[in-house]
Protein backbone atom coordinates (compact mmCIF):
# COMPACT_ATOMS: atom_id res chain seq x y z
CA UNK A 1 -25.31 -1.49 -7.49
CA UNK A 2 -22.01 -0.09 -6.50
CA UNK A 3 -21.41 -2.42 -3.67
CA UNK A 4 -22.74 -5.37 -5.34
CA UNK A 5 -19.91 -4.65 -7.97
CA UNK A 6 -16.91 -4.13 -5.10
CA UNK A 7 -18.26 -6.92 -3.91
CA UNK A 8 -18.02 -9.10 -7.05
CA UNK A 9 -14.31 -7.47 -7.07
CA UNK A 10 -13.26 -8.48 -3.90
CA UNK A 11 -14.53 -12.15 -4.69
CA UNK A 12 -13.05 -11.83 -8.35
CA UNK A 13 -9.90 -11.07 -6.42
CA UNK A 14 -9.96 -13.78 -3.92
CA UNK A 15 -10.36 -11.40 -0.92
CA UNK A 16 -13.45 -13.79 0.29
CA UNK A 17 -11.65 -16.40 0.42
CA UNK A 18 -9.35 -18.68 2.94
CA UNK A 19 -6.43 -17.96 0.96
CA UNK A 20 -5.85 -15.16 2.75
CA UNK A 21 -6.11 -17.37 5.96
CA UNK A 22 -3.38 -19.30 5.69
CA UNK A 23 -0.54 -16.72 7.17
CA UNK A 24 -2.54 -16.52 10.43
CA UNK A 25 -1.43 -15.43 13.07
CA UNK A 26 -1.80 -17.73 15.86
CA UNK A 27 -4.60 -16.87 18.13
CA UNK A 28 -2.96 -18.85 21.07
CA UNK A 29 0.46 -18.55 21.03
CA UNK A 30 1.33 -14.85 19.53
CA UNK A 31 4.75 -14.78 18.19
CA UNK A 32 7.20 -12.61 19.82
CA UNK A 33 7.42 -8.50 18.87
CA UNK A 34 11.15 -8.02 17.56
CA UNK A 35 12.37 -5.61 20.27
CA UNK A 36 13.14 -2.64 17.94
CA UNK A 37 9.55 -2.79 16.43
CA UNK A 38 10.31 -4.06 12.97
CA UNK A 39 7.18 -5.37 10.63
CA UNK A 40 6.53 -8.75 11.23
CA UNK A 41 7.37 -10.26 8.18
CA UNK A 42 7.74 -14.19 6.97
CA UNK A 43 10.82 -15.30 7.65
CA UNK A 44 13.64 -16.23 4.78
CA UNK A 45 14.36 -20.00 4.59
CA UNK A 46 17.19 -21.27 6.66
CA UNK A 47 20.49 -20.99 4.99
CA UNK A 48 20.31 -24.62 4.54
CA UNK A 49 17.68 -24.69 2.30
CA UNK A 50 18.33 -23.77 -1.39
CA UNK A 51 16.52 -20.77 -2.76
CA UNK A 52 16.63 -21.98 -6.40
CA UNK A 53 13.06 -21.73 -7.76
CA UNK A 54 12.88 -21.70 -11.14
CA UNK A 55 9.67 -22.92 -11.90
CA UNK A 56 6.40 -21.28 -10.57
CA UNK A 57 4.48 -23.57 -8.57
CA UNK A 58 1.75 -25.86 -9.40
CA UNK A 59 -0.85 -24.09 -6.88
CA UNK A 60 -0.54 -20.65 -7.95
CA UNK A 61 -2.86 -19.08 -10.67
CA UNK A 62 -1.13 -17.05 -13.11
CA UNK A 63 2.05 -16.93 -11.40
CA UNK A 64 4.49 -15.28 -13.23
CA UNK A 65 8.51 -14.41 -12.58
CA UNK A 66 9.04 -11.89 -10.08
CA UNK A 67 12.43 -9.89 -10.62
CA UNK A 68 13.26 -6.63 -9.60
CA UNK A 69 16.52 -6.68 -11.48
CA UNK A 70 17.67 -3.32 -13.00
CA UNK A 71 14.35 -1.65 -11.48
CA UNK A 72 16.34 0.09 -8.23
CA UNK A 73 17.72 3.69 -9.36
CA UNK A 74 21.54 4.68 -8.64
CA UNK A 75 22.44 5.06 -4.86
CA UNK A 76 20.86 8.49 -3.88
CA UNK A 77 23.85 11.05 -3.31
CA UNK A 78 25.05 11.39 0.74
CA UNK A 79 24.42 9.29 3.43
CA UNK A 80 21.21 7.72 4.49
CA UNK A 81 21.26 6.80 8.69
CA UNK A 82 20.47 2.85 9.42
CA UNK A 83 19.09 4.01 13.42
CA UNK A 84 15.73 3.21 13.50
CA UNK A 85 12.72 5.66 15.23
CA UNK A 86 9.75 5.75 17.12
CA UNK A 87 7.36 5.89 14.34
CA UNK A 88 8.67 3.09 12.35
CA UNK A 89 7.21 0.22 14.13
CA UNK A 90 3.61 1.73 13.07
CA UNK A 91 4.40 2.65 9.58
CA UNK A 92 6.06 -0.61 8.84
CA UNK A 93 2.66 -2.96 10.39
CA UNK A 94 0.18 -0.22 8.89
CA UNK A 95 1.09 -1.70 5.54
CA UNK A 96 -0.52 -5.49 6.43
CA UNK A 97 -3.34 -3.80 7.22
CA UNK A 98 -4.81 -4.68 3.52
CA UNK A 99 -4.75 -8.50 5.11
CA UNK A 100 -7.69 -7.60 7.41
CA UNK A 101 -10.35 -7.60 4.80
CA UNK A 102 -8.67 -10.24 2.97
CA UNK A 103 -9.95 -12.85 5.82
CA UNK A 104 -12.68 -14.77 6.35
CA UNK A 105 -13.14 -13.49 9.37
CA UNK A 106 -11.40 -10.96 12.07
CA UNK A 107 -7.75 -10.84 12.62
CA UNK A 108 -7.21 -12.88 16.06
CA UNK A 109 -5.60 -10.99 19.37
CA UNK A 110 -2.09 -11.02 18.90
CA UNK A 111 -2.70 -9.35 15.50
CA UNK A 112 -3.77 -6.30 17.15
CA UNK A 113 -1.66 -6.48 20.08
CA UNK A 114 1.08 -5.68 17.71
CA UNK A 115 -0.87 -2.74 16.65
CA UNK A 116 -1.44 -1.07 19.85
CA UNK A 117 1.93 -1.71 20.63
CA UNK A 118 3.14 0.15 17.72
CA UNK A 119 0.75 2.81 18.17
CA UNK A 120 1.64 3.44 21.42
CA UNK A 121 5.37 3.98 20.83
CA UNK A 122 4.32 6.30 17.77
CA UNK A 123 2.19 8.27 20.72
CA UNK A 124 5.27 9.24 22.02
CA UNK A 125 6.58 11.23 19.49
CA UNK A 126 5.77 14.77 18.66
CA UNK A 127 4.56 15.09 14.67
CA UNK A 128 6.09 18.68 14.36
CA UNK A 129 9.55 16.75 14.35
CA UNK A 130 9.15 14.68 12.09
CA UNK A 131 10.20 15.81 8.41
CA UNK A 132 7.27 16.90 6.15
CA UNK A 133 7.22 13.59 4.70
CA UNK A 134 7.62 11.42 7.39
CA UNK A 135 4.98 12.94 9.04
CA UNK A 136 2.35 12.40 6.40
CA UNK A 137 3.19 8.91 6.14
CA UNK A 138 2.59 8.26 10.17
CA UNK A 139 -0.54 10.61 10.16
CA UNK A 140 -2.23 8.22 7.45
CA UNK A 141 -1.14 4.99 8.72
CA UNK A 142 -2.85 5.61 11.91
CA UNK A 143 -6.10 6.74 9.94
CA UNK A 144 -5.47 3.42 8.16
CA UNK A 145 -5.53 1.96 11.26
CA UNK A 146 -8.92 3.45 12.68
CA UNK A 147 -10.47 2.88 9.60
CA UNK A 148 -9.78 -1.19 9.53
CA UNK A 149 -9.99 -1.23 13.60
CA UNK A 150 -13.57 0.46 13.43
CA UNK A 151 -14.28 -1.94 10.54
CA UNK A 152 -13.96 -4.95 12.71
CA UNK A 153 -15.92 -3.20 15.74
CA UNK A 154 -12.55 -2.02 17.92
CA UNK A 155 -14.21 1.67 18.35
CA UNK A 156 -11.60 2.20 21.32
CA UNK A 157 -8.48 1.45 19.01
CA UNK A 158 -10.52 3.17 16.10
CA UNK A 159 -10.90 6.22 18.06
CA UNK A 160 -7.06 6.65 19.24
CA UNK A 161 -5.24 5.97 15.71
CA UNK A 162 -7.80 8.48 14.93
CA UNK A 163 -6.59 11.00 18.27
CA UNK A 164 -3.16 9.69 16.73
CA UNK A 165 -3.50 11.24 13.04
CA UNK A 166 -5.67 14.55 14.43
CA UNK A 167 -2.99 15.28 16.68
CA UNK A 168 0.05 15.57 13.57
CA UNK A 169 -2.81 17.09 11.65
CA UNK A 170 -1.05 20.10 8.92
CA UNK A 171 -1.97 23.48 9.24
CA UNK A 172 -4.36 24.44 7.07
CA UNK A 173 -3.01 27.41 5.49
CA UNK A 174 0.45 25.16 4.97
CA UNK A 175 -0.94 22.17 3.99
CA UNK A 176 1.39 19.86 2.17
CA UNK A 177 -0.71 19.14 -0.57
CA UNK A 178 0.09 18.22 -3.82
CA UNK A 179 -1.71 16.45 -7.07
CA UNK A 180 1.75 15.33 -8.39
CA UNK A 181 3.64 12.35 -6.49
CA UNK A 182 7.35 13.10 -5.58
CA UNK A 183 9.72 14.22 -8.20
CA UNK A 184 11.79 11.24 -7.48
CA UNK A 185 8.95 8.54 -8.21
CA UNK A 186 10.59 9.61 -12.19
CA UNK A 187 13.62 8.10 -10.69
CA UNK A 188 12.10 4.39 -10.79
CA UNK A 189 9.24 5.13 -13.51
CA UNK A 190 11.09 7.63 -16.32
CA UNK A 191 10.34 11.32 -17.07
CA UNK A 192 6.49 11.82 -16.27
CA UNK A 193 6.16 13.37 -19.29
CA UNK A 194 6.09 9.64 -21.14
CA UNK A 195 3.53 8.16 -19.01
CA UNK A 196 0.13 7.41 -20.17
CA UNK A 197 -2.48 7.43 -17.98
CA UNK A 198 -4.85 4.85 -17.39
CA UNK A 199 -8.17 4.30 -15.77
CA UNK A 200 -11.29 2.50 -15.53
CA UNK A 201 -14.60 3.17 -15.06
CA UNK A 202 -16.79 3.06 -11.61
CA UNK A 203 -14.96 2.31 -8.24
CA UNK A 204 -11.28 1.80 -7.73
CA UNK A 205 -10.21 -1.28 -6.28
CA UNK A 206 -7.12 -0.67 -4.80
CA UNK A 207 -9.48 2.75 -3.00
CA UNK A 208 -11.65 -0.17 -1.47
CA UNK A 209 -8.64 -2.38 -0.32
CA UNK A 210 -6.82 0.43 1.19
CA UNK A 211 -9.73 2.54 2.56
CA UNK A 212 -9.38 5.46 0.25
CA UNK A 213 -6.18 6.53 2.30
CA UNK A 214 -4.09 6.72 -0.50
CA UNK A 215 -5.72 7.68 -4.15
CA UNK A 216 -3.75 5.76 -6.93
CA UNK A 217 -2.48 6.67 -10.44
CA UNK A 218 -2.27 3.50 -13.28
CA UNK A 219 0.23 4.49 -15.90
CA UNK A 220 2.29 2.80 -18.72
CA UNK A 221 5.90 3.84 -19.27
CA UNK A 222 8.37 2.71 -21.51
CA UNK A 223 9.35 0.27 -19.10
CA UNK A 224 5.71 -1.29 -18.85
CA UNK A 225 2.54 -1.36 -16.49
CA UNK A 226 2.99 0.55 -12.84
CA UNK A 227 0.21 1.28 -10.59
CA UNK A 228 1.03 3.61 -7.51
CA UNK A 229 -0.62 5.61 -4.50
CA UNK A 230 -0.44 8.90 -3.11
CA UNK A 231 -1.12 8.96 0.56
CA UNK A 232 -3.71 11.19 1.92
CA UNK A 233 -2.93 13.42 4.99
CA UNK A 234 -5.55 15.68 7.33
CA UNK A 235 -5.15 19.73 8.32
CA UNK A 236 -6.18 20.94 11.54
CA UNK A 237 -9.51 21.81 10.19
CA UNK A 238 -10.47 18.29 9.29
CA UNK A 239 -10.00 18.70 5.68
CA UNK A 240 -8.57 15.96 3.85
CA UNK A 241 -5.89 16.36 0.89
CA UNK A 242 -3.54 14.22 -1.56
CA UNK A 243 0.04 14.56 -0.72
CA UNK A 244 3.23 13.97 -2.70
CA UNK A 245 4.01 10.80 -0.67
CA UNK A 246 4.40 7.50 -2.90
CA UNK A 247 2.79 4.62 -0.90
CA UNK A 248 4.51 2.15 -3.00
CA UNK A 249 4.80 0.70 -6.96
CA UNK A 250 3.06 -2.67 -8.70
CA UNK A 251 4.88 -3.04 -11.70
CA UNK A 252 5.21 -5.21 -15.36
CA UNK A 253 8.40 -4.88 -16.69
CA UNK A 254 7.24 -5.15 -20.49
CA UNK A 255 4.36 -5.61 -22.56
CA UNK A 256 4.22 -8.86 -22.61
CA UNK A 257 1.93 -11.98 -20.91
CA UNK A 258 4.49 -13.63 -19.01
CA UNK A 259 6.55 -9.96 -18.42
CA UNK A 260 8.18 -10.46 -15.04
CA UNK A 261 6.55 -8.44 -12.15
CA UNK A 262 8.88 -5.90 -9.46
CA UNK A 263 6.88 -4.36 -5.99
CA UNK A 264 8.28 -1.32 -5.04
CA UNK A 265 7.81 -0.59 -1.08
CA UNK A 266 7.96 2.31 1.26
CA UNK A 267 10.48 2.84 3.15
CA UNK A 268 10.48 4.48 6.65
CA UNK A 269 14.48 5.19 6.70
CA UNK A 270 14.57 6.39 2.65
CA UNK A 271 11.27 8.62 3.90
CA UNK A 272 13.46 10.46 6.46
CA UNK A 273 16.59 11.14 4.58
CA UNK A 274 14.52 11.66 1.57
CA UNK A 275 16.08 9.21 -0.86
CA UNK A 276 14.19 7.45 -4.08
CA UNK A 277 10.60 8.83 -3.05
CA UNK A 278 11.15 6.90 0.20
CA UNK A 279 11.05 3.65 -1.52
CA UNK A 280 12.93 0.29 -2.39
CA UNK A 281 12.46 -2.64 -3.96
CA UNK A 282 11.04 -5.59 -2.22
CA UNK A 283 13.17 -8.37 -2.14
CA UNK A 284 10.98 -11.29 -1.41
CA UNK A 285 7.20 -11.34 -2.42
CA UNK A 286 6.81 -13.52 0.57
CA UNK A 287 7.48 -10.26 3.09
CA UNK A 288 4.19 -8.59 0.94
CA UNK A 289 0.60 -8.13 3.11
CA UNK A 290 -1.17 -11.74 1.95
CA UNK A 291 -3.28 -11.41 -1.12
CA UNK A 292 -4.77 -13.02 -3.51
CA UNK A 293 -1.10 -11.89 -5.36
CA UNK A 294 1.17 -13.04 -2.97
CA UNK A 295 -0.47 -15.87 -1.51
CA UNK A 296 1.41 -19.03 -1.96
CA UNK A 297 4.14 -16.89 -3.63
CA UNK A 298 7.83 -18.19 -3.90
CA UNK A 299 10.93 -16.05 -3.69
CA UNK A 300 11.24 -15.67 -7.42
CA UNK A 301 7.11 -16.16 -8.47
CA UNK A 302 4.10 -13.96 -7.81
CA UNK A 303 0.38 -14.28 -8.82
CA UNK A 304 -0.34 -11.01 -10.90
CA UNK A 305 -1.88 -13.06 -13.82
CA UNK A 306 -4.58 -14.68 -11.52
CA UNK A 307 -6.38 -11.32 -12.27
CA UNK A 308 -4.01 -9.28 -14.26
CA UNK A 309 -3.71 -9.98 -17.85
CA UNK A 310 -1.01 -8.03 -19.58
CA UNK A 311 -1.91 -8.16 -23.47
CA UNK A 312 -0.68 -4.90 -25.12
CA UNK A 313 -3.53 -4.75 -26.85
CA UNK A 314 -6.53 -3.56 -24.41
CA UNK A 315 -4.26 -4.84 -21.65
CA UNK A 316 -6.71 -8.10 -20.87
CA UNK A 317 -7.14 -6.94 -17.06
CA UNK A 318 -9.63 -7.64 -16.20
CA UNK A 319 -10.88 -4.61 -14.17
CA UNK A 320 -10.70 -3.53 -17.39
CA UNK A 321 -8.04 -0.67 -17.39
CA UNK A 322 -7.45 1.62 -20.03
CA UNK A 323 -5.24 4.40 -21.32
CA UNK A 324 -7.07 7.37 -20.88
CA UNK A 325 -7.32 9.94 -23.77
CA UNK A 326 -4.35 13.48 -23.17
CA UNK A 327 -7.17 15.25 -23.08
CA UNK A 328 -9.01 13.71 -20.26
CA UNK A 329 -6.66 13.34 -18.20
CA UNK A 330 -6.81 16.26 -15.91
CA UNK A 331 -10.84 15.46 -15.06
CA UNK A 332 -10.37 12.01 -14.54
CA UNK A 333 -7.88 12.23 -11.70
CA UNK A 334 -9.91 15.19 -10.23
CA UNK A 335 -13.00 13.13 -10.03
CA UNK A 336 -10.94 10.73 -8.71
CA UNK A 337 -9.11 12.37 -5.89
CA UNK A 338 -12.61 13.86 -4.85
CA UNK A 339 -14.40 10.69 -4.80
CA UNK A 340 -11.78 8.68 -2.54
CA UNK A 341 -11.79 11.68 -0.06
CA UNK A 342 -15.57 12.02 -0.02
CA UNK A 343 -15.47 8.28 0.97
CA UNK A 344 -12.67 8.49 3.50
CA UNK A 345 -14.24 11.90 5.31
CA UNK A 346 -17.26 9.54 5.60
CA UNK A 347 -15.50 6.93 6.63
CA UNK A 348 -14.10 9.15 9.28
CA UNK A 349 -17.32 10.81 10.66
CA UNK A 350 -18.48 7.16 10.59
CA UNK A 351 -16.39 6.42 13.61
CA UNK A 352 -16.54 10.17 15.15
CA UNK A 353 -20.13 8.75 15.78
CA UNK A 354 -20.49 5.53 16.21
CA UNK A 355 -21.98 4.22 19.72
């Protein structure tokens, strides 16, 4: 019954269907890997064409405004490098993974060509000098990557992202684990102390897009609706354990139907030099993995009410998410946490022996 019902999600959510096609990538003619291993993102409209977009268009359900405007905290305090490293090629292409089982079918060749490339520069480095952090953050994105690569039967590729996050595994006795998410995540959300939990019953969604690699938190603030993860990292005994690290924020600035939507993203430079919880906002909705969300999106308009009501009243989403009582709050993240590592250790062992 459980997968009939992630099942009915992912087709609920459009993740069955051919909207998630339509930002192929070509299966002939591969477009070129930007020499310094940047994401592969869609590219801005020539300077010729005007950006003024008032109006959400005709073919996206529940589009609303998208409008990050006053969401950014205050310029972090000393200097934050622009040089780029190593690892960042990988972190930055880890996070289209969630396209993969938004397809009909497989991703073509080039898709994972730029995968292996970025693996194999991330190879190179040595985890132990990476900041605490930033080393998290590359461990999980390649078990992100073995998890999606074994899903579409690439066993070799599954096996060495999985070599890949082993090999920065933590010490166990000095694991970095933590069951609150970086003191700076406050920064763009308020004081922690005003959010209210939220929840649902049965299995996360977001667990099932991302492969239980991160384990996320739903909360209203003051400011509105957020949703966030906390990625999950591996010690040297093979345990797995929720970190401090912020994958990224969904948010609804207001109460409201029509309240405008802002997507938070990580950020591999901010990670290093430990600014804003490693994040920033994301300044096209365009540049976002393809969704059911962000498919067809404009520069200023993004699908959130195609499944995501945003009635104060019982919140009208329709995975049906609600605020969960002060004194249940503890248990229900608990259970959570343990049930999206029980699925990602067997997730893991999965591929450890597969044939």
């Amino acid at each position: 019954m459980r997968l009939i019902a992630i099942a009915a999600s992912l087709s609920l959510l459009g993740l069955t269907s051919c909207r998630a096609c339509s930002r192929e990538v070509a299966d002939a003619t591969p477009p070129p890997a930007p020499a310094d291993g940047a994401a592969l993102v869609s590219p801005a409209p020539p300077p010729s064409v005007a950006v003024v977009d008032a109006a959400p268009p005709a073919d996206m359900p529940g589009a609303v405004r998208f409008d990050c405007a006053g969401v950014a905290p205050a310029p972090a305090p000393g200097p934050c490098g622009t040089e780029r490293h190593e690892v960042d090629g990988l972190l930055e292409r880890a996070e289209l993974l969630t396209e993969v089982p938004a397809r009909h079918k497989p991703p073509p060749e080039p898709y994972w060509s730029l995968l292996e490339d970025r693996l194999a520069r991330a190879e190179l480095v040595d985890g132990h000098q990476l900041e605490v952090d930033e080393r998290v953050a590359v461990q999980n994105a390649a078990l992100h990557l073995a998890l999606e690569a074994h899903a579409t039967s690439r066993l070799t590729l599954a096996r060495r992202a999985l070599g890949l996050a082993r090999r920065y595994a933590f010490p166990a006795a000095s694991r970095p684990e933590s069951v609150e998410p970086a003191p700076d995540l406050d920064l763009w959300l308020g004081p922690r102390a005003e959010w209210i939990e939220r929840s649902r019953p049965g299995a996360i969604f977001h667990h099932v897009v991302f492969k239980s690699t991160r384990v996320f938190r739903f909360v209203r603030t003051p400011r509105g609706l957020a949703s966030f993860g906390q990625l999950v990292a591996l010690d040297d005994m093979g345990r797995l354990f929720v970190t401090r690290v912020v994958s990224g924020i969904e948010m609804r600035i207001g109460p409201a139907p029509d309240a405008p939507a802002c997507v938070v993203v990580s950020s591999p430079r901010k990670l290093r030099c430990a600014h804003h919880a490693g994040l920033e906002v994301a300044t096209d909705p365009r540049d976002l993995p393809q969704s059911h969300f962000t498919m067809n999106a404009t520069r200023t308009h993004i699908g959130c009410n195609g499944c995501h009501g945003n009635e104060s009243a019982g919140n009208g989403m329709v995975l049906d998410v609600r605020d969960v009582p002060k004194a249940e709050v503890a248990a229900t993240l608990a259970r959570r946490r343990a049930e999206a590592l029980e699925v990602l250790s067997r997730a893991i062992a999965a591929i450890d022996g597969a044939k």
